[in-house]
N, C-alpha and C. Protein backbone atom coordinates (compact mmCIF):
# COMPACT_ATOMS: atom_id res chain seq x y z
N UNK A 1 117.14 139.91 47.54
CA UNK A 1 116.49 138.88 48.35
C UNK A 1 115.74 139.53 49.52
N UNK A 2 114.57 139.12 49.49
CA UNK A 2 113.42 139.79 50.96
C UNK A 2 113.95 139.10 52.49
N UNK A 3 114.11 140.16 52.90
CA UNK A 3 114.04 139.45 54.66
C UNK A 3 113.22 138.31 54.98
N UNK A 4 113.51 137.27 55.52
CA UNK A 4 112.70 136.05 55.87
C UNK A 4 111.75 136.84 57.34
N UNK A 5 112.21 138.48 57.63
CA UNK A 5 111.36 138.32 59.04
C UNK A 5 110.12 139.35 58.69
N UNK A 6 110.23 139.25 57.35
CA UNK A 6 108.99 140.13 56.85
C UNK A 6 107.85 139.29 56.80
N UNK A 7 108.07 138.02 57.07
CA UNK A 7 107.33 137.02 56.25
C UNK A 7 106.22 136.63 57.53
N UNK A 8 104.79 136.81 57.77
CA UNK A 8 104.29 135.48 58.48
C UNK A 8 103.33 134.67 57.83
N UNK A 9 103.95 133.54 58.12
CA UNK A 9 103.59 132.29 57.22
C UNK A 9 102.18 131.91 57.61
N UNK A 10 100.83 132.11 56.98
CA UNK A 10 99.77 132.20 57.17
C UNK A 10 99.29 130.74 56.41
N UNK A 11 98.47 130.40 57.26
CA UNK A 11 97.35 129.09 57.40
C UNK A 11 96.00 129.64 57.84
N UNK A 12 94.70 130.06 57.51
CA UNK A 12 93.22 130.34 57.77
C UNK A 12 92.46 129.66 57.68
N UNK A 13 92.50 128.85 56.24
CA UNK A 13 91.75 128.13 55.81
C UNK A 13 90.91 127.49 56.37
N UNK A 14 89.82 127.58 56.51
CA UNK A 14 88.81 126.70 57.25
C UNK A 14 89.07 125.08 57.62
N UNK A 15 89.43 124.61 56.27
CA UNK A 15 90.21 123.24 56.15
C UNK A 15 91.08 123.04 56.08
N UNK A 16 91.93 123.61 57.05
CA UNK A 16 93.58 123.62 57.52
C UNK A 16 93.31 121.87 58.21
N UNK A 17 94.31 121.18 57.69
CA UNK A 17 94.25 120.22 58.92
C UNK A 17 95.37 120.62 59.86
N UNK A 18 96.20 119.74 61.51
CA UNK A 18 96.83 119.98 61.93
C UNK A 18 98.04 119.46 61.37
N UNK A 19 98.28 118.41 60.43
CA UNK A 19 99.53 117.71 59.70
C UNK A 19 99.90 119.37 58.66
N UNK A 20 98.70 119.90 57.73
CA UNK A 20 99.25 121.28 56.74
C UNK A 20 99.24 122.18 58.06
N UNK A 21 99.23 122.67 59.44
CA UNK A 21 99.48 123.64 60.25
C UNK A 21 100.88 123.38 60.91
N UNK A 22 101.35 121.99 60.88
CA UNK A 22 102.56 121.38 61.48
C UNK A 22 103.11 121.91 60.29
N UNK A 23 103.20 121.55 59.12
CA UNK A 23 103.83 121.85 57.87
C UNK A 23 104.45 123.28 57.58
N UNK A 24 103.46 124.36 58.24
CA UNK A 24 103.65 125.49 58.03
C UNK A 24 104.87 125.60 59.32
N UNK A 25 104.79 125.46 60.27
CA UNK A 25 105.19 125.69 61.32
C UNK A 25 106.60 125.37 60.95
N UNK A 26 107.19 123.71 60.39
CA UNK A 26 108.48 123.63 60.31
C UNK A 26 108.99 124.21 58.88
N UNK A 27 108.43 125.35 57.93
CA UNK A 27 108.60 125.79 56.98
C UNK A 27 108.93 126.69 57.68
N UNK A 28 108.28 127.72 58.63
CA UNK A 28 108.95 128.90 59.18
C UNK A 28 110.13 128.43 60.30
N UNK A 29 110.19 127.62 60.95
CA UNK A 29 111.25 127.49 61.65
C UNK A 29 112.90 127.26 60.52
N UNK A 30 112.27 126.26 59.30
CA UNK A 30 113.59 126.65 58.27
C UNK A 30 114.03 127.74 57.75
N UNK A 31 112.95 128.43 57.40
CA UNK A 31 113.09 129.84 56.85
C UNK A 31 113.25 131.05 57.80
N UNK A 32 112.95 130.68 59.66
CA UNK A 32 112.85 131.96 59.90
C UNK A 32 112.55 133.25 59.57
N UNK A 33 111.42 132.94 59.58
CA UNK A 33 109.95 133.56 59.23
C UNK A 33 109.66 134.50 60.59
N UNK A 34 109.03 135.66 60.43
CA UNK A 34 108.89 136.62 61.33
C UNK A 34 107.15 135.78 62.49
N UNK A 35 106.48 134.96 62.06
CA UNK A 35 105.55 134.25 62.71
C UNK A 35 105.04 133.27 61.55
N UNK A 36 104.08 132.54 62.64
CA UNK A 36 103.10 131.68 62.16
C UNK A 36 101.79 132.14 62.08
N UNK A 37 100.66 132.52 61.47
CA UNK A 37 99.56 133.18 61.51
C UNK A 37 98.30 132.25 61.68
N UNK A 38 98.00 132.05 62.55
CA UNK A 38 96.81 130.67 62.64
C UNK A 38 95.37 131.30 63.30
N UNK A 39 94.29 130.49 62.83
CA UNK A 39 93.12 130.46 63.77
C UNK A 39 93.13 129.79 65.08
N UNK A 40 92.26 130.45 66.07
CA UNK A 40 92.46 130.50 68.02
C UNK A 40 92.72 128.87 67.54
N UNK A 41 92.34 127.79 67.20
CA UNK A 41 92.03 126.49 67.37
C UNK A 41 93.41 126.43 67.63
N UNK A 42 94.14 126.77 66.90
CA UNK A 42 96.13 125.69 66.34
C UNK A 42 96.98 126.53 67.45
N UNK A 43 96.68 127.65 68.37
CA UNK A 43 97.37 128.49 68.81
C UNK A 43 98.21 127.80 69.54
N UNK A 44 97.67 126.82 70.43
CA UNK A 44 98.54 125.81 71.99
C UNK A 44 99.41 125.29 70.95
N UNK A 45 98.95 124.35 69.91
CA UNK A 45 99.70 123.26 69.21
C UNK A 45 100.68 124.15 68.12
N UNK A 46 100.29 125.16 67.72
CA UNK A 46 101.55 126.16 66.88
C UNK A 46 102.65 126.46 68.08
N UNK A 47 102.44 127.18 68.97
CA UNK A 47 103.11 127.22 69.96
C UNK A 47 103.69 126.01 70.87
N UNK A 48 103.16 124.64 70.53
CA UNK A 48 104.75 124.01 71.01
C UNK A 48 105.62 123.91 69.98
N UNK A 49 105.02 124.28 68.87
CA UNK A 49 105.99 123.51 67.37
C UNK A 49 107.03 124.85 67.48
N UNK A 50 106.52 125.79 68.26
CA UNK A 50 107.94 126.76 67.60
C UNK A 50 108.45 127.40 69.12
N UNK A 51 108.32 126.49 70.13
CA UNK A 51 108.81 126.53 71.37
C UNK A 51 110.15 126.50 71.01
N UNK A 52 110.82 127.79 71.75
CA UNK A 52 112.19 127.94 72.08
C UNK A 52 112.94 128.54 70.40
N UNK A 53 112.15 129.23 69.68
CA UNK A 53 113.00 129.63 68.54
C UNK A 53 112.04 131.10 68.46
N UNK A 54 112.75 132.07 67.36
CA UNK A 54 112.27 133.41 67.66
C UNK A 54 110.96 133.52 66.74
N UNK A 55 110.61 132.27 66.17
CA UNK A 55 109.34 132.70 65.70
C UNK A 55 108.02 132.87 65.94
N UNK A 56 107.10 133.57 66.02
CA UNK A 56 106.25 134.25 67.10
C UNK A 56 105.05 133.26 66.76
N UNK A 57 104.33 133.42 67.22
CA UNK A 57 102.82 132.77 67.23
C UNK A 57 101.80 133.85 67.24
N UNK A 58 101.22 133.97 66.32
CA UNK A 58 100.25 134.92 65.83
C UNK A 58 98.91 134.64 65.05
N UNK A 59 98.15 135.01 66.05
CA UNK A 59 96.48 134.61 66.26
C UNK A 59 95.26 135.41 65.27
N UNK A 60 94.38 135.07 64.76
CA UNK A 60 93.38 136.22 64.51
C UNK A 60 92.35 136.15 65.53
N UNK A 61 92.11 137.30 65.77
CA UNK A 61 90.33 137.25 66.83
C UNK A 61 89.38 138.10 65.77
N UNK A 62 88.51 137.73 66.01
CA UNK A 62 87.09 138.06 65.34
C UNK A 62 87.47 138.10 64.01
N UNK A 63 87.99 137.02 63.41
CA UNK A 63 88.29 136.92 62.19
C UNK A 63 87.34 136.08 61.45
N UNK A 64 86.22 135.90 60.32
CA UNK A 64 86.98 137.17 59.12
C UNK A 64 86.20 138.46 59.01
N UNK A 65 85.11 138.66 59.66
CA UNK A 65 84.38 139.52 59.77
C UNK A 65 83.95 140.56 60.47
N UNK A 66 84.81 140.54 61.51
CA UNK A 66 85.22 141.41 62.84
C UNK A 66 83.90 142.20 63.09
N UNK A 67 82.91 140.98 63.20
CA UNK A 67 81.56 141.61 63.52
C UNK A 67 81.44 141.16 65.03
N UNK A 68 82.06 140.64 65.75
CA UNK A 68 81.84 140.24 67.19
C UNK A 68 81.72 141.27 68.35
N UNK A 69 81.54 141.26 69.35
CA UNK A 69 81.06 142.40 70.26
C UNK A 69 82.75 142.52 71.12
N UNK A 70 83.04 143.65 71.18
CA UNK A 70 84.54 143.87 71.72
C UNK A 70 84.43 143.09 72.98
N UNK A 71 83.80 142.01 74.15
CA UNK A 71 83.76 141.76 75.18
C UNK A 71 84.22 140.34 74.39
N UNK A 72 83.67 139.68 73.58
CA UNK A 72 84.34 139.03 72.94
C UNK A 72 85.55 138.96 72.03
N UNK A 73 85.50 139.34 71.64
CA UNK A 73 87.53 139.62 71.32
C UNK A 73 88.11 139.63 72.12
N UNK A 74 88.11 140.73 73.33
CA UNK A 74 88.73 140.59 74.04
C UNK A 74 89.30 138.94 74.96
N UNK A 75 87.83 138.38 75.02
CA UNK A 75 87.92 137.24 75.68
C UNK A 75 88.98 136.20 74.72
N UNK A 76 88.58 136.22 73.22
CA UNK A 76 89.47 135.65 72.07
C UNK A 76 90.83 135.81 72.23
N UNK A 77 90.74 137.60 72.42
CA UNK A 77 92.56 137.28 72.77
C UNK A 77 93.12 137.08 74.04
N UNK A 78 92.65 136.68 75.18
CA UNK A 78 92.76 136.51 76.15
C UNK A 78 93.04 135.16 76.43
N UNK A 79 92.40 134.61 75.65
CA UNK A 79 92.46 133.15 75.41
C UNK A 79 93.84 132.49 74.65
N UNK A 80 93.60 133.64 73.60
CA UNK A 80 94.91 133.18 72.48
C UNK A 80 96.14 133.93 73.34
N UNK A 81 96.10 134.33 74.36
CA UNK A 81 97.68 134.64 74.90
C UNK A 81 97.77 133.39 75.67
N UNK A 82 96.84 133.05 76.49
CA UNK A 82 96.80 132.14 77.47
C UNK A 82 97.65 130.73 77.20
N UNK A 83 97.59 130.65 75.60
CA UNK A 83 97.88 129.51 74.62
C UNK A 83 98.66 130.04 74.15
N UNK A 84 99.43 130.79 74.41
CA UNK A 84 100.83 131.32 73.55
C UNK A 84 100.86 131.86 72.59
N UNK A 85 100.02 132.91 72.01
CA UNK A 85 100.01 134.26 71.04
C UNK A 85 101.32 134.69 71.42
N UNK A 86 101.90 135.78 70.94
CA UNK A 86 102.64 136.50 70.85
C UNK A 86 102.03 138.12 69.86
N UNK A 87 101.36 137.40 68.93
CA UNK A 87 100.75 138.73 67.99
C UNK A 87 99.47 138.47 67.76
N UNK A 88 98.89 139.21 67.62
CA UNK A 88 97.34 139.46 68.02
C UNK A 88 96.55 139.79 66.38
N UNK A 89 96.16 139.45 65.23
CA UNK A 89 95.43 140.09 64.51
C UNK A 89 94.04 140.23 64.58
N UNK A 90 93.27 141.32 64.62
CA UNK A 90 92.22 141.57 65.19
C UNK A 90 91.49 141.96 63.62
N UNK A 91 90.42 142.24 63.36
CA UNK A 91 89.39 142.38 62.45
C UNK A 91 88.51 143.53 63.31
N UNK A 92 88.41 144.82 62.47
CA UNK A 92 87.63 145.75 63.09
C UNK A 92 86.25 145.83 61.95
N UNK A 93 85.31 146.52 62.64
CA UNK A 93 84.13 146.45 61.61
C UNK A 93 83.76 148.48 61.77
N UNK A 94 82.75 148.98 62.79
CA UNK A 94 82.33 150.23 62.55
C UNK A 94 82.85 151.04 63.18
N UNK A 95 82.66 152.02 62.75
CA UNK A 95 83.42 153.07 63.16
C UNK A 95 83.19 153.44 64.32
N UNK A 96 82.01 153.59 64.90
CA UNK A 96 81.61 153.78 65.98
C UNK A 96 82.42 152.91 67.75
N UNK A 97 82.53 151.62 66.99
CA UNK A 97 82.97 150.57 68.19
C UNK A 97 84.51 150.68 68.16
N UNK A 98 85.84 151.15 66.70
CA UNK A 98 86.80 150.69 66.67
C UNK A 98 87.67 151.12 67.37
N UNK A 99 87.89 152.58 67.80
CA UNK A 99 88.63 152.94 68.86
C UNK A 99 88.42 152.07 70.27
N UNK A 100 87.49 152.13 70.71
CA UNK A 100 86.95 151.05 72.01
C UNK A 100 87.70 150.03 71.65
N UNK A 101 87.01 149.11 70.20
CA UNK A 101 87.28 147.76 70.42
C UNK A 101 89.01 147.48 70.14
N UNK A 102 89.86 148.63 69.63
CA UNK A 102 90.96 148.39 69.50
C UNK A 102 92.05 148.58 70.69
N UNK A 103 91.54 149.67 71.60
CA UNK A 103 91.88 150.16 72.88
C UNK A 103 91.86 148.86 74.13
N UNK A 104 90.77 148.53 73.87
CA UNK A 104 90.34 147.03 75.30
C UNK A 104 91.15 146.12 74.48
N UNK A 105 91.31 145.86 73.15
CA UNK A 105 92.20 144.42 72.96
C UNK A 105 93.98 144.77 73.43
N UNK A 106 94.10 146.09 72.95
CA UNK A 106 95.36 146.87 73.13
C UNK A 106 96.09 146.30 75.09
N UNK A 107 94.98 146.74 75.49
CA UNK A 107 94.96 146.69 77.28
C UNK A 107 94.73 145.11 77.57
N UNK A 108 94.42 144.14 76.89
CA UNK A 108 94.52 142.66 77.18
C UNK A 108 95.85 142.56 76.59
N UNK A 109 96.08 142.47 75.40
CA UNK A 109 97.63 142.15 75.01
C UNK A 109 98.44 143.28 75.88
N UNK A 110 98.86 143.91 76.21
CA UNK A 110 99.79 144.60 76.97
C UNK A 110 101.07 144.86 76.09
N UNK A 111 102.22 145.24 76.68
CA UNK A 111 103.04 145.71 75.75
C UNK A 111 103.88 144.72 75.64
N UNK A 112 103.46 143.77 75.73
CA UNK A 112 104.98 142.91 74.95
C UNK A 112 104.01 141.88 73.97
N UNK A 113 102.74 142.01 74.07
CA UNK A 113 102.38 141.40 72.65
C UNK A 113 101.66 142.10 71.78
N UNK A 114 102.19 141.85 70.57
CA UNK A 114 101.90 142.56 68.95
C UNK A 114 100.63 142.63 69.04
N UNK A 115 99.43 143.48 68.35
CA UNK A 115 98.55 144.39 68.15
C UNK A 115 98.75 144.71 66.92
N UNK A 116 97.78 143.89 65.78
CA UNK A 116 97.49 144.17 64.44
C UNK A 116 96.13 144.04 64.12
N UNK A 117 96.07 145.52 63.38
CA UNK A 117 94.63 145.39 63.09
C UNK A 117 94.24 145.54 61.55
N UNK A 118 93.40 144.82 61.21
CA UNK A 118 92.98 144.58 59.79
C UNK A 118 91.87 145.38 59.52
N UNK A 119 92.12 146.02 58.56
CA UNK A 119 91.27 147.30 58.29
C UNK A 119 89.87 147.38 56.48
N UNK A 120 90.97 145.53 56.15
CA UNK A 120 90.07 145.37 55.38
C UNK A 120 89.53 146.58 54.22
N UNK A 121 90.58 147.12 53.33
CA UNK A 121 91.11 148.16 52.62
C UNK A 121 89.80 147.98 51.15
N UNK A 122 89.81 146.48 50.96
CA UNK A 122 88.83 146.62 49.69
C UNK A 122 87.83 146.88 50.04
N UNK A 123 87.25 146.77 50.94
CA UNK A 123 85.68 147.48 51.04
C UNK A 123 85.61 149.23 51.99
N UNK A 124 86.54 149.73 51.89
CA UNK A 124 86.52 151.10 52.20
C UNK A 124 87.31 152.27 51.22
N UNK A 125 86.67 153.34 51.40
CA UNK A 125 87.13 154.32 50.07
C UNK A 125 88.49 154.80 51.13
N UNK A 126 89.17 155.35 50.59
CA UNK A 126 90.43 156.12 50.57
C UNK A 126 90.41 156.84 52.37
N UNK A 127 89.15 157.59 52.03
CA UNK A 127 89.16 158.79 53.18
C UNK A 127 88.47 157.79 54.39
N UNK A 128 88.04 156.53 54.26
CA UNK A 128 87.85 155.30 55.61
C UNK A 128 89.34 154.86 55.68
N UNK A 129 89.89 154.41 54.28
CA UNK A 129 91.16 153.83 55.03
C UNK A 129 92.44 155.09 56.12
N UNK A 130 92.01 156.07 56.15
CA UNK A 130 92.75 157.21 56.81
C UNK A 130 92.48 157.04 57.74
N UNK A 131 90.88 157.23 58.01
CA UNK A 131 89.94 157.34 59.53
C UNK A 131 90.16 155.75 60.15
N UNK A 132 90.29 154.78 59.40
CA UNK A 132 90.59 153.44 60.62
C UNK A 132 92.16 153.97 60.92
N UNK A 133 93.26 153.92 59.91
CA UNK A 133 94.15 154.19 60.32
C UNK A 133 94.57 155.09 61.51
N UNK A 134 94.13 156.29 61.96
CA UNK A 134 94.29 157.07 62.61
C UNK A 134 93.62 156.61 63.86
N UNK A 135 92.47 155.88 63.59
CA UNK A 135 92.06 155.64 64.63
C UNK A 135 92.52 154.41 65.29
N UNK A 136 93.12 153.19 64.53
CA UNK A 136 94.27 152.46 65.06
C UNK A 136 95.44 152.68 66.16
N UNK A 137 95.84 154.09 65.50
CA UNK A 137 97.32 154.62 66.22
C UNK A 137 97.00 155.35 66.92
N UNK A 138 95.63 156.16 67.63
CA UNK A 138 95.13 156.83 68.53
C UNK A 138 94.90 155.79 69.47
N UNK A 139 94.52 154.58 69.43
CA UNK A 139 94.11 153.62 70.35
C UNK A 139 95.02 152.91 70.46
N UNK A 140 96.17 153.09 70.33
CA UNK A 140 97.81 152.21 70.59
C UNK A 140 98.04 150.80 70.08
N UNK A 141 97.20 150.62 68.95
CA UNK A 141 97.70 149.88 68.03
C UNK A 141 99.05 149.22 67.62
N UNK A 142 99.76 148.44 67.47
CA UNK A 142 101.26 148.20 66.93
C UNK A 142 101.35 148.10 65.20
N UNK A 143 100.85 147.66 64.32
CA UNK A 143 99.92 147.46 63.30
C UNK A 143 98.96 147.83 62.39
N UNK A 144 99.13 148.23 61.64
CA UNK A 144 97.76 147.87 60.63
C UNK A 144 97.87 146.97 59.60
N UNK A 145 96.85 146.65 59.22
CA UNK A 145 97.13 145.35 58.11
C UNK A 145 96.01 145.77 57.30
N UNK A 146 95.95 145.45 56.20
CA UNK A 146 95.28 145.88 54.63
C UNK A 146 94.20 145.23 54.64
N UNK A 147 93.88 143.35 54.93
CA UNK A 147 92.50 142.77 54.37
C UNK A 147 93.22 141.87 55.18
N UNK A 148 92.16 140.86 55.43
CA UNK A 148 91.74 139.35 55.64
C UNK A 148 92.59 138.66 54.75
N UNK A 149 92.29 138.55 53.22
CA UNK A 149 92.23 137.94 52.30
C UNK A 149 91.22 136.73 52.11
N UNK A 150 90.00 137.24 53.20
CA UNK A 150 88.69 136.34 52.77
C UNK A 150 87.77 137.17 52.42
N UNK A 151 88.28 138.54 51.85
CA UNK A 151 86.90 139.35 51.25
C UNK A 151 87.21 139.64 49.88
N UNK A 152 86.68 140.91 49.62
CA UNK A 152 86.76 140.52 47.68
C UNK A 152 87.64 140.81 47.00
N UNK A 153 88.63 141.60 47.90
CA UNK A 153 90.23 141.81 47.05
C UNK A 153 90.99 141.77 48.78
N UNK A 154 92.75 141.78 48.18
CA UNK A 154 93.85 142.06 49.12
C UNK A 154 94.44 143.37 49.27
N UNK A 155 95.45 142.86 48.99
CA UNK A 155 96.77 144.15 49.39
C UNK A 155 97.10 144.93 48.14
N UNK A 156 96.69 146.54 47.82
CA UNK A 156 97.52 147.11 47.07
C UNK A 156 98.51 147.82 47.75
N UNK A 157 99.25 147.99 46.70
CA UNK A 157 100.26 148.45 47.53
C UNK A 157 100.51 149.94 47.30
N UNK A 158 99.05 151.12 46.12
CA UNK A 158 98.67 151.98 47.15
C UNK A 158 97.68 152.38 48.07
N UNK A 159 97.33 151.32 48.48
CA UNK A 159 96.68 150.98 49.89
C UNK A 159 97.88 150.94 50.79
N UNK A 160 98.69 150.18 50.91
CA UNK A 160 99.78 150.24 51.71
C UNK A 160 101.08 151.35 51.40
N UNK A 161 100.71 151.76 51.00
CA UNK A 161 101.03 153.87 50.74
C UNK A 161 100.63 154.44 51.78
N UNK A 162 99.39 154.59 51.40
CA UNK A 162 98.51 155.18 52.03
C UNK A 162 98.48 155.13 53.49
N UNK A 163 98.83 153.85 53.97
CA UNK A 163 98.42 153.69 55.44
C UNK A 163 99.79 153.87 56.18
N UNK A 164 100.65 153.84 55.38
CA UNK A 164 101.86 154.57 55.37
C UNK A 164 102.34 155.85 55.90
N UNK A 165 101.86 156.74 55.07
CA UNK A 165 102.03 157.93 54.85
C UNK A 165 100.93 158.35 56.66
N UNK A 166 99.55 157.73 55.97
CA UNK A 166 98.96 158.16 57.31
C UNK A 166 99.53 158.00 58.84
N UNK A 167 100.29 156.59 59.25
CA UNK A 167 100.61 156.12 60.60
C UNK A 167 101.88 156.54 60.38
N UNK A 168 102.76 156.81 59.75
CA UNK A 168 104.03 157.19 60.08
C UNK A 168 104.95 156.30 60.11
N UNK A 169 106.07 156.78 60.59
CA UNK A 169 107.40 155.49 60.79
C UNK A 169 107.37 154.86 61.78
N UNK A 170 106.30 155.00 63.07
CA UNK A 170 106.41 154.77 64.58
C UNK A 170 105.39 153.35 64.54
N UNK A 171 104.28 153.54 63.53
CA UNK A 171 103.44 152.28 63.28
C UNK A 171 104.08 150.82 62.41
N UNK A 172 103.92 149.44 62.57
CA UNK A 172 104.09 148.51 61.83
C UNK A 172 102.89 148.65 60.23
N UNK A 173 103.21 148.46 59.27
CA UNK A 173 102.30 147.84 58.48
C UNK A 173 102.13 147.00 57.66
N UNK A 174 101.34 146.05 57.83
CA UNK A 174 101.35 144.47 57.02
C UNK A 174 100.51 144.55 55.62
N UNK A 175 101.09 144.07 54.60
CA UNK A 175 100.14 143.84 53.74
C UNK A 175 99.58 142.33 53.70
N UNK A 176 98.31 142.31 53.32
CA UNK A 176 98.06 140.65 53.24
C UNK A 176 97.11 140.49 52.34
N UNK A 177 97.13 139.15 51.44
CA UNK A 177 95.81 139.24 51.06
C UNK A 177 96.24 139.20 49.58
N UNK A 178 96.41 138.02 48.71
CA UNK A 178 97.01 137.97 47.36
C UNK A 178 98.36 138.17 47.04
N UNK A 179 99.36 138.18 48.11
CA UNK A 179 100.53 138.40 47.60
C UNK A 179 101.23 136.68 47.11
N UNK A 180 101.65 136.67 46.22
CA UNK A 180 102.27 135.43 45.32
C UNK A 180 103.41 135.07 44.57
N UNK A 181 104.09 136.58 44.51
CA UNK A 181 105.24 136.24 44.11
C UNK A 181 106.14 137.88 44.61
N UNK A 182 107.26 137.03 44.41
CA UNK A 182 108.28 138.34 45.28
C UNK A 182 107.78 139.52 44.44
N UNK A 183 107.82 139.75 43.24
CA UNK A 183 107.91 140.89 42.64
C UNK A 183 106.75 141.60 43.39
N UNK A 184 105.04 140.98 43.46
CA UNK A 184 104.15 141.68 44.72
C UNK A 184 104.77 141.38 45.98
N UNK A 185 105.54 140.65 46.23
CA UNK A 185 106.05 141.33 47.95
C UNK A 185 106.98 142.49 48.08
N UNK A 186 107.71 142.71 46.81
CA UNK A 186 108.57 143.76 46.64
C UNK A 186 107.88 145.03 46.49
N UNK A 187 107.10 145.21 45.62
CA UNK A 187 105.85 146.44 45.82
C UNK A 187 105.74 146.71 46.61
N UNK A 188 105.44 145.48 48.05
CA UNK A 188 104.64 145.81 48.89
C UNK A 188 105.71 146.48 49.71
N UNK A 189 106.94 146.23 50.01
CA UNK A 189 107.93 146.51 50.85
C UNK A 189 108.43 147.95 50.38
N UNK A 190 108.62 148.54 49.19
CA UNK A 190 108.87 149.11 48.58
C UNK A 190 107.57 150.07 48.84
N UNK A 191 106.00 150.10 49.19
CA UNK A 191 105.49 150.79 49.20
C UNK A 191 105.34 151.72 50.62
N UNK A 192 105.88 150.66 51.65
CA UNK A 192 106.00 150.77 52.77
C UNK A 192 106.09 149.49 53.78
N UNK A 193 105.02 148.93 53.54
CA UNK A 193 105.09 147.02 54.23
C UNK A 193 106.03 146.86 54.80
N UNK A 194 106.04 146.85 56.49
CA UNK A 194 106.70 145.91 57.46
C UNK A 194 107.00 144.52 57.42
N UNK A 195 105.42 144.18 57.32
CA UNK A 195 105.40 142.61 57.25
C UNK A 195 104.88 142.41 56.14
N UNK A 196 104.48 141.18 56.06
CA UNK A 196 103.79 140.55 54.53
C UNK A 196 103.10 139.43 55.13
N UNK A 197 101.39 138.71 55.28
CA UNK A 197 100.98 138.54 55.32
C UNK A 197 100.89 137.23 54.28
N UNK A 198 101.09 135.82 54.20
CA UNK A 198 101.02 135.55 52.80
C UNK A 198 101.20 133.65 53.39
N UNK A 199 100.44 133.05 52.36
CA UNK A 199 100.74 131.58 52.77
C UNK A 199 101.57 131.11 51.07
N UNK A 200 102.01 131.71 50.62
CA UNK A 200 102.30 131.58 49.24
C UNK A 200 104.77 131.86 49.85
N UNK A 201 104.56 132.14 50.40
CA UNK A 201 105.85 132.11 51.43
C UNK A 201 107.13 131.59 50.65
N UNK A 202 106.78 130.56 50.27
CA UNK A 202 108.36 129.63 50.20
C UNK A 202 108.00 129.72 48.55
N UNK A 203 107.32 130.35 47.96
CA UNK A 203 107.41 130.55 45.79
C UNK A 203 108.00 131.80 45.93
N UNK A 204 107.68 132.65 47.33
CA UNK A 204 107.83 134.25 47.13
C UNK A 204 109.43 134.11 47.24
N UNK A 205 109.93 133.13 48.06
CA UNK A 205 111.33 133.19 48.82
C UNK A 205 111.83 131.98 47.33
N UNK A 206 111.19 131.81 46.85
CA UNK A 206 112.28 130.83 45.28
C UNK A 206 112.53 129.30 46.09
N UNK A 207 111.98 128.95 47.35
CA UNK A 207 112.17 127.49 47.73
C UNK A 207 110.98 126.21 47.54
């Protein structure tokens, strides 16, 4: 049986209403679930639903395309703490901006909130997924995470090897992005995976 605190129970969907974001919310408070994963909109209203229990509230900024200018993100997550984040998933895009833009979000969240960054694994070859990685954990990252799961593939899990092997035991790493049944969350944990990324949650857990 998988840890329930591997789990954050993810809602993106463009057409999330707030009744399916409430839904998610008292699914992880039964299951004790490691967070709730929402867009900036649900952050205030996720965060009263799981006021006073250990499950975290966890935001994306510049999500899904992490094409935004780091002065914005920053402001995104600045916002989403303000409203009760706890974990931060961020979307990086070039190489050029990601140390910066991972460093200034790093220095808005501070050290008591989570820092995950999505590195978006299907559209980079092997020797990019190393160079974000490294450059994640050079810029004090808590995190890396595999994909969105709004681009053209998710989580392998040797992709999540890989990012493994690269960040070490001192880094978190999430897979996300197509996982559906335990046997792929077991891969994923088994490949390395901290967390698991996944709105498919309660088929993976047999409820």
């Amino acid at each position: 049986m998988i840890s329930s605190k591997y789990f954050d129970h993810t809602i993106l969907k463009a057409e999330a209403t707030e009744a399916q974001v409430a839904k998610i919310c008292d699914e992880a408070l039964a299951n004790d679930f490691a967070s709730v994963c929402v867009n900036q909109y649900y952050t205030r209203f996720v965060a009263e639903k799981l006021k006073g229990s250990d499950v975290k509230v966890c935001t994306v900024v510049g999500f899904p395309l992490g094409m935004s200018d780091t002065g914005v993100k920053a402001f995104e997550t600045k916002a989403a703490i303000e409203d009760g984040a706890q974990e931060i998933d961020m979307v990086i895009k070039k190489y050029d901006y990601v140390k910066n833009d991972i460093h200034t979000l790093k220095e808005v969240c501070g050290s008591d909130i989570v820092l995950k960054v999505i590195i978006e694994t299907c559209l980079l070859t092997d020797e990019e997924k190393v160079k974000a990685c490294e450059l994640a954990k050079e810029a004090g990252a808590d995190f890396v995470k595999t994909s969105t799961g709004f681009s053209t593939g998710g989580a392998k899990a040797e992709d999540v090897a890989l990012m493994r092997k690269t960040v070490g035991d001192d880094m978190g790493v999430k897979a996300s992005g197509g996982i559906h049944t335990a046997e792929e969350a077991q891969a994923m944990i088994d490949a390395g995976a901290s967390r698991l990324g996944t709105s498919a949650t309660l088929a993976i857990i047999g409820k």
